[in-house]
Protein backbone atom coordinates (compact mmCIF):
# COMPACT_ATOMS: atom_id res chain seq x y z
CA UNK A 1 98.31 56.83 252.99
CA UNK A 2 101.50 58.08 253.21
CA UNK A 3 103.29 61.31 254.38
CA UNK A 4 103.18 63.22 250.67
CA UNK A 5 99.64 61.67 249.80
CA UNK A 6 98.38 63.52 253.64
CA UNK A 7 100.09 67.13 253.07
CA UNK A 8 98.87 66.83 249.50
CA UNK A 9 94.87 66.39 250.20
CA UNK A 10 95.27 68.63 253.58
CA UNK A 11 96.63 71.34 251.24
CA UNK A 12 93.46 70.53 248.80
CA UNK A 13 91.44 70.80 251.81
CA UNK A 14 92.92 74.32 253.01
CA UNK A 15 92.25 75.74 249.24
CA UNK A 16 88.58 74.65 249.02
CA UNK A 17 88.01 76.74 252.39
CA UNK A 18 85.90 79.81 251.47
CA UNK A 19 88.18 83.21 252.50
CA UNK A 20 86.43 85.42 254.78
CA UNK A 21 87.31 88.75 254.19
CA UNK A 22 88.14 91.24 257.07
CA UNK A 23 84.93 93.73 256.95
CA UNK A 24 85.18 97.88 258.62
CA UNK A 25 82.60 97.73 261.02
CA UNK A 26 82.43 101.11 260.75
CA UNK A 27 82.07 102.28 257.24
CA UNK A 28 80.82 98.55 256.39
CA UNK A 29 83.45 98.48 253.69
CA UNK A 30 85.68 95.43 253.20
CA UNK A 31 89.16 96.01 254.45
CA UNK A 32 90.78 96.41 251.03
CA UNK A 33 88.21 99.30 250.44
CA UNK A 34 87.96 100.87 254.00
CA UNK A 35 87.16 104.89 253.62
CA UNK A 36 87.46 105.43 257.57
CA UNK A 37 91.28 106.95 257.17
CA UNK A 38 89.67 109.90 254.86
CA UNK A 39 86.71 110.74 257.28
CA UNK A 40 86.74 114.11 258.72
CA UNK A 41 83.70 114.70 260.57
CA UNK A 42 82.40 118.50 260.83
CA UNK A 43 79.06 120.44 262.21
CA UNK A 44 77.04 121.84 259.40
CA UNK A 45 74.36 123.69 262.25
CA UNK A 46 71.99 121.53 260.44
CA UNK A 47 70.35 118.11 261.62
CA UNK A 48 70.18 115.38 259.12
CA UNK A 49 67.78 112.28 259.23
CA UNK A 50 69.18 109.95 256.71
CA UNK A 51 66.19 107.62 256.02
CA UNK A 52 68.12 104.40 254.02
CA UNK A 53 66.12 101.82 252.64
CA UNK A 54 67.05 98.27 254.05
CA UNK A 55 68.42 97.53 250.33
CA UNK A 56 70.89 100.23 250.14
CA UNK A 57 71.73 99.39 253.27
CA UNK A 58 72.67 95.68 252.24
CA UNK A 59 74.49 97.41 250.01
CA UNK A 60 78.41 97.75 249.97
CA UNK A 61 78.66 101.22 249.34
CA UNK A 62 75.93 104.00 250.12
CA UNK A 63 76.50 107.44 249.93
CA UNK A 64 73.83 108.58 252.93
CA UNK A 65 76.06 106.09 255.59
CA UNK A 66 79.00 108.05 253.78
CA UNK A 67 77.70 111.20 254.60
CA UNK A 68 76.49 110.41 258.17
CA UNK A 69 80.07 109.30 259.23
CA UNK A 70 80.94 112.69 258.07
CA UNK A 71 78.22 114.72 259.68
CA UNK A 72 77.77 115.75 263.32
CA UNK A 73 74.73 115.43 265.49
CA UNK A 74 73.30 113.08 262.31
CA UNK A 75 71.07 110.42 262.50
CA UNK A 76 70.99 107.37 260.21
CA UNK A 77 67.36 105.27 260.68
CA UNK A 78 67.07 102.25 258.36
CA UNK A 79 63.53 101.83 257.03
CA UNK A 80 60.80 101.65 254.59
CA UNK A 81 57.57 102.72 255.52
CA UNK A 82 58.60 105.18 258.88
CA UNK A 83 54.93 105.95 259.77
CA UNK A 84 55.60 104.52 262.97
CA UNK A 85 59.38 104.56 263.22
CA UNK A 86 59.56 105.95 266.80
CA UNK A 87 62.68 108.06 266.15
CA UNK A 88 61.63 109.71 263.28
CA UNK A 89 58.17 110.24 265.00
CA UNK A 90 60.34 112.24 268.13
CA UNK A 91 62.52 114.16 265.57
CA UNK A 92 58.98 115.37 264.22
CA UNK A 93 57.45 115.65 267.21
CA UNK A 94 60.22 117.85 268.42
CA UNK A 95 59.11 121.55 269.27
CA UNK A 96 63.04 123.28 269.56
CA UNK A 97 63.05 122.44 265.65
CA UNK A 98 61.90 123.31 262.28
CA UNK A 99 61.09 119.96 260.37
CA UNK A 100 61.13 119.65 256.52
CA UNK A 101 62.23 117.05 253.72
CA UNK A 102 64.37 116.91 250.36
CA UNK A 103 62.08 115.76 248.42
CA UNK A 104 61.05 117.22 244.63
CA UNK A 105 57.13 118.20 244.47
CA UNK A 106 54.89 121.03 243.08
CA UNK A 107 54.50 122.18 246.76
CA UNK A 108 58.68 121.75 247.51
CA UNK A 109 60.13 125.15 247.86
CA UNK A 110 63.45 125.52 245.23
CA UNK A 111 66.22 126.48 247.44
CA UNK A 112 68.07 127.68 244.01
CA UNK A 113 65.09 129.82 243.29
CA UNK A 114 63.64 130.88 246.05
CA UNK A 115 63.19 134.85 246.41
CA UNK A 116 62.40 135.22 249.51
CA UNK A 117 65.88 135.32 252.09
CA UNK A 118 66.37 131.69 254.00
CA UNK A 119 66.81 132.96 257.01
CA UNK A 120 62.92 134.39 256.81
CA UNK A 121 61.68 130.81 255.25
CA UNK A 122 63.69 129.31 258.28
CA UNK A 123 64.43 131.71 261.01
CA UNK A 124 67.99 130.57 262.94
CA UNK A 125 66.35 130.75 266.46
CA UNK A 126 65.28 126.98 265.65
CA UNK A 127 66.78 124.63 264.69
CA UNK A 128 66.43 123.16 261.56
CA UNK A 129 65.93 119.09 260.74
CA UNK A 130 66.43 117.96 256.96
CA UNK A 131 65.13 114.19 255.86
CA UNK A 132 67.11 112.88 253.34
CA UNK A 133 65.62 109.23 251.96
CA UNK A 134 68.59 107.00 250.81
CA UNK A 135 67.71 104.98 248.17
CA UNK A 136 67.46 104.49 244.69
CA UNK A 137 64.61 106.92 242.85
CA UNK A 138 62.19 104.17 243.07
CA UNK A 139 62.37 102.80 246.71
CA UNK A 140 62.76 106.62 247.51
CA UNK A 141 59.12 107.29 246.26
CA UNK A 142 57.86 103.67 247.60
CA UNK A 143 58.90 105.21 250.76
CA UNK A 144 57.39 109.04 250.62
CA UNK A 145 54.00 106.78 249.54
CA UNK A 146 53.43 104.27 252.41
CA UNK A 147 55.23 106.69 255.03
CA UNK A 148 52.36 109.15 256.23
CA UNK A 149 54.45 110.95 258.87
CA UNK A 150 57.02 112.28 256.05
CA UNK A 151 54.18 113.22 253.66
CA UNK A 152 52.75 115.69 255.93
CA UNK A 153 56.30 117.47 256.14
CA UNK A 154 57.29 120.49 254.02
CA UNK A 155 59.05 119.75 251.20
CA UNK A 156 62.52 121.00 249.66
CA UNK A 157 64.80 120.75 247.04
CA UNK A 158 67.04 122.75 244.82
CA UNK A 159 67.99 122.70 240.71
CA UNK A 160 71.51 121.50 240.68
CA UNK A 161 74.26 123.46 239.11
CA UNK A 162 75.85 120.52 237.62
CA UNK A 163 75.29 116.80 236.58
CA UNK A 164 75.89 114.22 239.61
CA UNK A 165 79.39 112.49 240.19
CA UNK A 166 78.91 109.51 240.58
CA UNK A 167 80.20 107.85 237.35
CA UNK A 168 80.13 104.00 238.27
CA UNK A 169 76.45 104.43 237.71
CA UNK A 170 74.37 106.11 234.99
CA UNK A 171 71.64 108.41 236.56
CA UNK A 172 68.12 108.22 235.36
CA UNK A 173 67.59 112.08 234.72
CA UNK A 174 70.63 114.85 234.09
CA UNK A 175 69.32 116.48 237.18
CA UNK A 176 69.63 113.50 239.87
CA UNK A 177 72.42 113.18 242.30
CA UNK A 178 73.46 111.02 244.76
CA UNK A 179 72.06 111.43 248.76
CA UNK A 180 75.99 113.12 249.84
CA UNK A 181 75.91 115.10 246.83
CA UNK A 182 72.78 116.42 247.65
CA UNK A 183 73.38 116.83 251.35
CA UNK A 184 76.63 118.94 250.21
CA UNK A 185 74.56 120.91 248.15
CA UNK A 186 71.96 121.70 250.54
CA UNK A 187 73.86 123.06 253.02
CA UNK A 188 75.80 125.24 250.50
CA UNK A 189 72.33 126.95 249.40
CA UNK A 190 72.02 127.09 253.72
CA UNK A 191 75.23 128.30 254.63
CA UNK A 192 75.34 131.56 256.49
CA UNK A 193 71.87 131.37 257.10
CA UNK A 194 72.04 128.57 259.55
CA UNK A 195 75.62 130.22 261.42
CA UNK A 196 77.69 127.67 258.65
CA UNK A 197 80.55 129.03 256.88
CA UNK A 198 80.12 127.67 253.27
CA UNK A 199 82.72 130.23 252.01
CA UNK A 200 85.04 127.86 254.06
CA UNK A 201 84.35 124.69 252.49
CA UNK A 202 84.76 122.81 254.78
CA UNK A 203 81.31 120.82 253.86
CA UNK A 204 83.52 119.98 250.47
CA UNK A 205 85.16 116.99 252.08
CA UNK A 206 81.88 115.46 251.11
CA UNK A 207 82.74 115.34 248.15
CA UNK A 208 86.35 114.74 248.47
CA UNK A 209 85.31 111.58 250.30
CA UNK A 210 82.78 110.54 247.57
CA UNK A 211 84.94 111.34 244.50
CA UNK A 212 87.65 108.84 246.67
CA UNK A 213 84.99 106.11 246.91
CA UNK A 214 84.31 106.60 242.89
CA UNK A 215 87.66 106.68 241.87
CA UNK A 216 88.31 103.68 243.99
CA UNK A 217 85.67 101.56 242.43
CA UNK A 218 86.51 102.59 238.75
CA UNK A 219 89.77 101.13 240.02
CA UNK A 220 88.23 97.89 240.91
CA UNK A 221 86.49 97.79 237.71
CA UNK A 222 89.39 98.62 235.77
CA UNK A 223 90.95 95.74 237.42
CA UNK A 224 88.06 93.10 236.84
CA UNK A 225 88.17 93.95 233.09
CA UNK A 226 91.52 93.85 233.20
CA UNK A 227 93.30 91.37 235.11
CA UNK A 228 96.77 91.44 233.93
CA UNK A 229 97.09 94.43 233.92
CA UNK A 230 100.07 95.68 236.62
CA UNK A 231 97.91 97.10 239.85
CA UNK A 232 100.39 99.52 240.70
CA UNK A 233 99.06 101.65 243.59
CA UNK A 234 95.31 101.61 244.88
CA UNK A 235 93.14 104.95 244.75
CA UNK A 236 91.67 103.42 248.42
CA UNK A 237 94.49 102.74 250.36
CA UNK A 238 98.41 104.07 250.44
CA UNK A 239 98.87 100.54 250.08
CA UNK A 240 98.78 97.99 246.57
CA UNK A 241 95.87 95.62 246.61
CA UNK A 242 95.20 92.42 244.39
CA UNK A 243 92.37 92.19 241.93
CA UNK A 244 88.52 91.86 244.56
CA UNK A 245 86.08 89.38 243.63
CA UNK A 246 83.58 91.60 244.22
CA UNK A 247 85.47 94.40 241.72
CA UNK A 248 81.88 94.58 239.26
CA UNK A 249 79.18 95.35 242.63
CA UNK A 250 78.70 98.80 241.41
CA UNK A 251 77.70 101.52 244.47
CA UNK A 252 74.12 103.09 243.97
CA UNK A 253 72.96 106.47 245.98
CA UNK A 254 69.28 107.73 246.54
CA UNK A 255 68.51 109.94 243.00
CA UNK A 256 67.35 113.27 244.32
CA UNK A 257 65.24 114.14 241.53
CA UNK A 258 64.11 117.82 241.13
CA UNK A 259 61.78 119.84 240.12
């Protein structure tokens, strides 16, 4: 074999080698799509549990690991059935705390319509633990089924003012939203009530962040149906990005359902 022949099959060899793609260990996101610069983490004076369901959490984008990068003194607790799940089981078991769940029922209390003042339904001198299940509507109610601990909690939930965001995906009902929309939302019906400014906003950067992430994978899909078309400038990144393999895996949130 001669000198060409070698660099000409060692080249061949070098192009058949799968590409590994640099991955965020933070926001799980490959590097092209990487969030983590637009995080801006604040206290809402509320304590999520975000409950994910070990399928979103394969997945490349979910909105409840979104919203827990954003949310102080948050817990994220990947699961299905949490029965047993000894950190869930302490959150409950905690006595400093009021415990409930956003989850749609005939006994959930509305938030939206609610007559009676928050502040009486959940006094401020304890503190106050939401559940949020991340997942689509489905896994959501596998979950509330098989998980006894989060059955006996009280339930919430609120009629939302508008339909959900989150255009890469087509909702089941008008009224469903995505797990960070419906975290936003819930602490704007809170707000004051729990010591939270909502009149400040500053809760809004979860949405900012989530109408970046949608915006960034219309991009993607723009490109894959589209190829030759000039990328210009990505929605992600400050930087311009060539066409993903990966630009069709379409980002799906729990559907928070309500009554």
């Amino acid at each position: 074999m001669n000198v060409g022949e070698y660099l000409r099959k060692k080249r061949e060899r070098e192009e058949d080698q799968p590409v590994f793609r640099k991955m965020c260990v933070q926001c799980r996101q490959p590097e092209f799509s990487c969030f983590c610069e637009h995080i801006k983490s604040f206290d809402p004076k509320i304590e999520f549990a975000i409950l994910i369901h070990p399928l979103e959490a394969r997945r490349r984008v979910a909105t409840g690991r979104m919203a827990h990068l954003c949310l102080e003194n948050s817990h994220l607790i990947e699961g299905h059935n949490y029965t047993d799940d000894e950190r869930v089981n302490a959150l409950i078991a905690r006595e400093d705390a009021e415990k409930v769940i956003l989850y749609p029922g005939k006994s959930a209390v509305n938030l939206t319509q609610s007559q009676t003042d928050l502040s009486t339904l959940f006094p401020p001198t304890k503190k106050l633990i939401i559940f949020v299940i991340d997942g689509t509507w489905a896994t959501a109610r596998q979950t509330m089924n098989v998980s006894r601990n989060l059955k006996m909690l009280p339930k919430i939930c609120f009629t939302p003012a508008a339909p959900s965001q989150f255009r890469v995906r087509k909702q089941p009902q008008p009224e469903c939203h995505s797990t960070i929309e419906a975290i936003h939302h819930t602490i704007d019906l809170f707000g004051d009530s729990r010591g939270f400014k909502a009149s400040n906003h500053e809760h809004d950067h979860l949405l900012r962040l989530f109408g970046i992430m949608v915006e960034g994978q219309l991009e993607l899909i723009r490109k894959a149906s589209n190829p030759r078309r000039p990328s210009g400038k990505s929605t992600w990144r400050t930087k311009s990005r060539k066409k993903q393999s990966d630009a069709a895996h379409y980002p799906v949130g729990i559907q928070e359902k309500t009554d």
